[in-house]
Protein backbone atom coordinates (compact mmCIF):
# COMPACT_ATOMS: atom_id res chain seq x y z
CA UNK A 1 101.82 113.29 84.48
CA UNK A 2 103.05 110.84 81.82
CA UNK A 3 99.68 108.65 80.42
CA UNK A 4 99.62 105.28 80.98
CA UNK A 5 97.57 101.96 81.12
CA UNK A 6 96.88 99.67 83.59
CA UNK A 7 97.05 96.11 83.09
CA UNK A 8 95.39 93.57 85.93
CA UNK A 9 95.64 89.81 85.18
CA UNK A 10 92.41 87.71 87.10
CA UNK A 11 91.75 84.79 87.55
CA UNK A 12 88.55 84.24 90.79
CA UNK A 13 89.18 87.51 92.29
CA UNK A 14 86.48 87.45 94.68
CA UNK A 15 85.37 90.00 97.38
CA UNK A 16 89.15 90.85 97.47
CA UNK A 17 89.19 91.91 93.65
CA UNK A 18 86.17 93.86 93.65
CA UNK A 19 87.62 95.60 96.80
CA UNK A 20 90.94 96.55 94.11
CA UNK A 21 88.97 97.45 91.34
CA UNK A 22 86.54 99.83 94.01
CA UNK A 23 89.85 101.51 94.50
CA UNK A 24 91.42 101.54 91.35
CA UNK A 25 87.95 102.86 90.00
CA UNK A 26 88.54 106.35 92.58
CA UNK A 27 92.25 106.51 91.44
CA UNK A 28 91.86 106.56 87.60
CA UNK A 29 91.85 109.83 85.86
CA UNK A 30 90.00 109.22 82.88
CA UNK A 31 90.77 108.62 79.49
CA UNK A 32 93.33 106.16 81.25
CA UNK A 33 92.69 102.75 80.24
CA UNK A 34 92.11 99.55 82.45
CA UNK A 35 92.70 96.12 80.73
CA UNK A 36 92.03 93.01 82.65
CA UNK A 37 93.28 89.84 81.03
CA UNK A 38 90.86 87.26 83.12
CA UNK A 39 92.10 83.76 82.71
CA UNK A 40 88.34 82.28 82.46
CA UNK A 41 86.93 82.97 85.97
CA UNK A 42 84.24 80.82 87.49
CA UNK A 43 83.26 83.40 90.27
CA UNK A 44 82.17 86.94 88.92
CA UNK A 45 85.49 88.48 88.46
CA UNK A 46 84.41 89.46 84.92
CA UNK A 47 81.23 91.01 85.76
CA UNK A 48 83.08 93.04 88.41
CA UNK A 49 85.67 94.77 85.85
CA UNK A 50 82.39 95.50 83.55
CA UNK A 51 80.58 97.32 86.34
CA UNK A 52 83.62 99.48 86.49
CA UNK A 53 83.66 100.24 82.95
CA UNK A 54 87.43 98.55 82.67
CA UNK A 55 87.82 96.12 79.49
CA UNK A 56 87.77 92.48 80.00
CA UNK A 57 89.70 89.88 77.38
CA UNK A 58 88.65 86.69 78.16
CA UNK A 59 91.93 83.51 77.72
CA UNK A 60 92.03 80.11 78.65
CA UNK A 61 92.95 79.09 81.91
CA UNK A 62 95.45 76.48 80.65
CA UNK A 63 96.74 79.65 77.98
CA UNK A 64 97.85 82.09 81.68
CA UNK A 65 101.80 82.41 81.89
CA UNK A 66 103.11 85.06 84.55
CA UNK A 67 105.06 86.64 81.81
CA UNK A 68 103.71 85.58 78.54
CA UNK A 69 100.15 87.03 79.13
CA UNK A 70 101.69 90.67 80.56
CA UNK A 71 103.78 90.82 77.24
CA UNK A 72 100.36 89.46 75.48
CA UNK A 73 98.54 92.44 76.82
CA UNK A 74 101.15 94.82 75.35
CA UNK A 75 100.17 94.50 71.96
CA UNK A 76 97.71 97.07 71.54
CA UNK A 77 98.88 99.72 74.09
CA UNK A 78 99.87 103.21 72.70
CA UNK A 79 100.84 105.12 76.27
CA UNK A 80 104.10 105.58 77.19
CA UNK A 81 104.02 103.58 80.54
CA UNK A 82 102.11 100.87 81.10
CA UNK A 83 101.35 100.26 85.09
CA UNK A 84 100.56 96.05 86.24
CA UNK A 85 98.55 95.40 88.89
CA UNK A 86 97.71 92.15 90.54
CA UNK A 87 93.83 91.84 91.64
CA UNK A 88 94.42 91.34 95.31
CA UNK A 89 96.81 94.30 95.45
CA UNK A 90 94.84 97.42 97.60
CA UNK A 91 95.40 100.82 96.56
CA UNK A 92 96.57 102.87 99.53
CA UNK A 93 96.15 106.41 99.50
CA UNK A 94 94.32 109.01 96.23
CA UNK A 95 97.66 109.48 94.83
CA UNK A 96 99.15 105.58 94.93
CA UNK A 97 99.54 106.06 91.01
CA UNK A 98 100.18 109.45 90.46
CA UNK A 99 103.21 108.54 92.78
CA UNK A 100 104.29 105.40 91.10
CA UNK A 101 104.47 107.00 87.37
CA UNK A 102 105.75 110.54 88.46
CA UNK A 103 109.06 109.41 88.65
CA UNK A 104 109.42 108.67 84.96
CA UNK A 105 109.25 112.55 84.74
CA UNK A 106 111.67 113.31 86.97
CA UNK A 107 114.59 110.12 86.29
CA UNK A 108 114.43 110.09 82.87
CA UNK A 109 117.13 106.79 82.67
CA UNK A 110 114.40 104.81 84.59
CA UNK A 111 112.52 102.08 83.15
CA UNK A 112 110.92 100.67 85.89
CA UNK A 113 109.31 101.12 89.17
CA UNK A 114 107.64 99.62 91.51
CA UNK A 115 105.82 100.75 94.79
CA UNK A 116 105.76 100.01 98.39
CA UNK A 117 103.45 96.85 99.25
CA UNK A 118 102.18 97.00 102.93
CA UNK A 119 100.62 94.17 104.57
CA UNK A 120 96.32 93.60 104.83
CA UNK A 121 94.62 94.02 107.66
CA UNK A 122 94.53 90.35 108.24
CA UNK A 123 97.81 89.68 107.79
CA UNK A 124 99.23 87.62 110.17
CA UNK A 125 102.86 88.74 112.19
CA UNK A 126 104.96 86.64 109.53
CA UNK A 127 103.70 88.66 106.55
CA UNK A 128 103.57 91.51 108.23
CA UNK A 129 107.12 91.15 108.70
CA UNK A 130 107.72 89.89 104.76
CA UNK A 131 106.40 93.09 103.96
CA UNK A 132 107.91 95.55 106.63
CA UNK A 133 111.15 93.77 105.72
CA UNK A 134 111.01 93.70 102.26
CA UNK A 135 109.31 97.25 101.79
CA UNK A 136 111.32 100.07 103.41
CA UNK A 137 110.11 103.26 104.02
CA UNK A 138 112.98 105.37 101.85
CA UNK A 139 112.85 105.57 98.21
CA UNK A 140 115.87 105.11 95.73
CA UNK A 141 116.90 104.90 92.01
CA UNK A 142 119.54 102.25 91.02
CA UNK A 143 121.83 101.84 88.17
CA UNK A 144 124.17 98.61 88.11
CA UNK A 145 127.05 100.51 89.13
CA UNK A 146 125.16 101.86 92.78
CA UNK A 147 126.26 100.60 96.33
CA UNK A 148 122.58 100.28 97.26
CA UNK A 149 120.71 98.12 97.19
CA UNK A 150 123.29 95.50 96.77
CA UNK A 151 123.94 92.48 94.67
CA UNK A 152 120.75 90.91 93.47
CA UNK A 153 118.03 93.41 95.64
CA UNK A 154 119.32 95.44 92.49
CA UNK A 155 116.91 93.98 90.44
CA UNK A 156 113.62 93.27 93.19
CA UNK A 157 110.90 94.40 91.97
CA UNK A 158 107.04 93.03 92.05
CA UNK A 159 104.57 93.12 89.47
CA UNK A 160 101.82 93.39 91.82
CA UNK A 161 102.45 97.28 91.32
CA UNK A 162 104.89 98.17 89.06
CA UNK A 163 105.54 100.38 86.04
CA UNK A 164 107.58 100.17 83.10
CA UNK A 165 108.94 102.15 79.89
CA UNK A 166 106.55 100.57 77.05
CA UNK A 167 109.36 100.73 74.69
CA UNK A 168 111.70 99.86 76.50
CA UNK A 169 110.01 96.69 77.00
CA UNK A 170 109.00 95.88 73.83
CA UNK A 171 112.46 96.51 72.99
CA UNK A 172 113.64 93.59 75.05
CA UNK A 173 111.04 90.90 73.93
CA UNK A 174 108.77 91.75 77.07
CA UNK A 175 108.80 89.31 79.83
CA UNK A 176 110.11 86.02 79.88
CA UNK A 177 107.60 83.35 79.04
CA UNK A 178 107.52 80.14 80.75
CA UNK A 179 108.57 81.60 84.52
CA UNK A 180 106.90 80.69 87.08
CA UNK A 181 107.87 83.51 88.75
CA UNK A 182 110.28 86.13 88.65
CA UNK A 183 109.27 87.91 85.55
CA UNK A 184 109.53 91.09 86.74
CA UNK A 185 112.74 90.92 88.15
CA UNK A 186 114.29 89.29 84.88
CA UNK A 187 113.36 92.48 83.45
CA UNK A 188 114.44 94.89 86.19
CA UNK A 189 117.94 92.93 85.38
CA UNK A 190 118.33 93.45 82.14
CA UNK A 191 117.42 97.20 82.48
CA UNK A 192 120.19 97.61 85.02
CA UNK A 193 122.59 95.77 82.22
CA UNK A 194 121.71 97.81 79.49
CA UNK A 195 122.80 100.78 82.13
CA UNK A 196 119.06 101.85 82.31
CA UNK A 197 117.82 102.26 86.24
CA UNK A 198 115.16 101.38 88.16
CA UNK A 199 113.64 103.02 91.01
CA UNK A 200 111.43 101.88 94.37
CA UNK A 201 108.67 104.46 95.14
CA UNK A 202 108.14 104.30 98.62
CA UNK A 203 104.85 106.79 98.55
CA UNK A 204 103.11 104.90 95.86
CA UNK A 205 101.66 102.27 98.38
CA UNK A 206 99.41 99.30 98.39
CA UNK A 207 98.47 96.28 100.65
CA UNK A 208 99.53 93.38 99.60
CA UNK A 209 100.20 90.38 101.42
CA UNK A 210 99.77 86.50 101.91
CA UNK A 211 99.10 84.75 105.03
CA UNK A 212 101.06 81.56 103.61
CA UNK A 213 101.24 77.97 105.55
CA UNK A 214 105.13 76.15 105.99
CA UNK A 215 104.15 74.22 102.82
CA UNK A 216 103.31 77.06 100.98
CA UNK A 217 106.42 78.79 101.86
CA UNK A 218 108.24 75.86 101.13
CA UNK A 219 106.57 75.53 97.97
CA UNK A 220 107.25 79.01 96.76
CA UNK A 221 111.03 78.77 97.83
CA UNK A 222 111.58 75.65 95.89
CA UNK A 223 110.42 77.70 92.90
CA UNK A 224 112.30 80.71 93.74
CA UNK A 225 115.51 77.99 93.62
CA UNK A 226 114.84 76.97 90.32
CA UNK A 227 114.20 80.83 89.08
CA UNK A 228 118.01 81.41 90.62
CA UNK A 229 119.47 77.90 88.77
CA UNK A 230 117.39 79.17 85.43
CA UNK A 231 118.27 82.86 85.47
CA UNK A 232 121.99 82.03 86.82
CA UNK A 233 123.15 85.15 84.81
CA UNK A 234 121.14 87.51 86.74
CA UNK A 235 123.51 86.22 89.74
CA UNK A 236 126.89 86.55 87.66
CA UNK A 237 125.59 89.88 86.39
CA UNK A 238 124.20 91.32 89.51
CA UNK A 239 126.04 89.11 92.27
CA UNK A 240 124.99 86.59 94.94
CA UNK A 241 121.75 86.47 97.01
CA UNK A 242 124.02 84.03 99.94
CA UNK A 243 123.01 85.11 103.31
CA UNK A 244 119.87 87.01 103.01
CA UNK A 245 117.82 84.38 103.94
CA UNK A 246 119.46 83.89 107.47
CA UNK A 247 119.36 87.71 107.90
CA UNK A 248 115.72 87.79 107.21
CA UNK A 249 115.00 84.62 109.40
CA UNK A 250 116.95 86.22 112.84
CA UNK A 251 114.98 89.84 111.69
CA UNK A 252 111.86 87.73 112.34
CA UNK A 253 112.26 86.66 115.29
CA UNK A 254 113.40 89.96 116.66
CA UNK A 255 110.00 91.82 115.06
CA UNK A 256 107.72 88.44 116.92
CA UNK A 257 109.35 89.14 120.19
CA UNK A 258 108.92 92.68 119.87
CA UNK A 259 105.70 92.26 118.99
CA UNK A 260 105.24 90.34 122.04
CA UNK A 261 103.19 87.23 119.59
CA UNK A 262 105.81 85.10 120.95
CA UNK A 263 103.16 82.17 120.26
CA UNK A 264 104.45 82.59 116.31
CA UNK A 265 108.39 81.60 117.45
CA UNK A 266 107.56 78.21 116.70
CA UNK A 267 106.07 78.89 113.32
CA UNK A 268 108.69 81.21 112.21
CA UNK A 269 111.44 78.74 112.61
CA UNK A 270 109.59 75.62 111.04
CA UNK A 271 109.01 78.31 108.16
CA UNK A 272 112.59 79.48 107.91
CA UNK A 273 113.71 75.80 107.99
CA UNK A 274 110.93 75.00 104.89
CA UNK A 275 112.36 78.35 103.18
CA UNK A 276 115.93 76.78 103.26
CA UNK A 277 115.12 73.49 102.45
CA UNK A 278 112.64 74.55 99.32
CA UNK A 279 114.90 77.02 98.39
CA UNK A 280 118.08 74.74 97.78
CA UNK A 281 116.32 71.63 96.48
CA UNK A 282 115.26 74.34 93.78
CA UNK A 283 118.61 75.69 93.30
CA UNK A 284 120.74 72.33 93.23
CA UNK A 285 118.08 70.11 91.46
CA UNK A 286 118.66 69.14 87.67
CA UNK A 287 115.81 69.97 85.26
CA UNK A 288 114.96 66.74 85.37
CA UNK A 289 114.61 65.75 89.43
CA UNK A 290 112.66 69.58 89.23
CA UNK A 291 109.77 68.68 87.23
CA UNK A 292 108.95 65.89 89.00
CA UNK A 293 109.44 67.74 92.45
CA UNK A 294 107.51 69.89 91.11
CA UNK A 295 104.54 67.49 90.34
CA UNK A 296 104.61 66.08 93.83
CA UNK A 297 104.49 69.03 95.68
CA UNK A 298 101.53 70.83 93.64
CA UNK A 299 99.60 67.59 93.43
């Protein structure tokens, strides 16, 4: 197995962190290296990498950028792959990582990977279906020039449990700074247009999942609207994302009523509608009108 290092960003992880770090803790075959980058927590988040022996670097909560601080933490690593973690991602399974980073071995033209999130135990029937949905159970490697997955799924990929090529990031800048989301698939992109691949590992599991409110959603679609009218090359290069989100919307209400919650019906269309609504405000807003969107809706 290739040697890597894990990186986990934190920020007041809570129960749920020290839950991730129990597991990641089991997983880790030592010398490999854990390196939390905690973004000045208030709760015990710190104390709780410490008591697991991972290293802590304390920044600035004001200093935290989704992409900026993963390229940050690259500075000092020497492995060959370095794994990212999010703290309220749950291992699944004693070989989650093992799984994820095997198949630099075996693909050598893949840079990056990322592995199959499955909801929490709380999750609620609409994130249970964001993740069923969005998480299949078969595994692939893509290049740009594959049928599948098409268009822009090409490049999905979630840095709540991902791995990449160290050099091959560094050898693209590293993430994108300033995103406010997205980073991962910017670089999943430009791996597929520098003809490098990038492969889904449907055995290396974890549970993650968020139980999010109509606002929330409609919150998180807006930004995913601006990420599309920012990153418009990722589009051109890769090709539309038109559609998807009506396909995803009727899916849901098939895997509510067959699920028999038919009490969520009501909650899945209001979401769908906010999802729609967020998501092209985002898209068709100039800079301008976005920023101050922006500043009414996270007030």
């Amino acid at each position: 197995m290739m040697n890597f290092t894990i990186v986990i960003p934190t920020y007041n992880g809570g129960t749920l962190w020290k839950e991730s770090a129990r597991r990641l803790a089991d997983q880790i075959p030592m010398p490999f290296r854990v390196k939390v980058i905690d973004s000045s927590s208030k709760d015990d988040t710190q104390k709780t990498a410490q008591d697991f022996n991972f290293e802590v670097e304390r920044i600035d909560q004001k200093d935290f950028d989704h992409g900026g601080t993963r390229s940050y933490a690259l500075a000092d690593i020497e492995t060959e792959l370095v794994v990212f973690l999010t703290q309220d991602a749950l291992l699944e399974g004693e070989k989650a990582l093992s799984n994820l980073v095997s198949v630099f071995d075996r693909e050598p033209e893949v840079v990056c990977a990322y592995g199959r999130q499955l909801p929490h135990l709380d999750a609620n029937p609409l994130a249970q279906h964001a993740r069923y949905n969005s998480y299949k159970p078969n595994s692939y490697v893509a290049s740009l020039t594959d049928a599948f997955p098409a268009g822009f799924r090409k490049a999905f990929l979630s840095n709540s449990f991902a791995a990449y090529r160290v050099d091959f990031l560094r050898s693209i800048g590293g993430f994108p700074k300033h995103l406010i989301l997205g980073e991962d698939a910017c670089v999943a992109a430009k791996a597929l247009v520098a003809n490098k691949k990038v492969a889904y590992v449907s055995d290396a599991k974890v549970r993650h999942s968020h139980n999010y409110s109509v606002l929330q959603e409609f919150k998180r679609y807006f930004d995913i609207g601006v990420f599309h009218s920012t990153q418009s090359w990722m589009i051109d290069e890769l090709g539309s994302v038109e559609g998807e989100g009506v396909k995803f919307a009727l899916d849901q209400l098939k895997y509510i009523c067959k699920s028999k919650k038919y009490h969520w019906l009501i909650l899945s269309i209001f979401t769908s509608i906010a999802k729609f609504i967020g998501y092209k405000l985002g898209k068709k807003t100039s800079s301008a009108w976005c920023k101050a969107i922006q500043k009414i809706i996270y007030v």
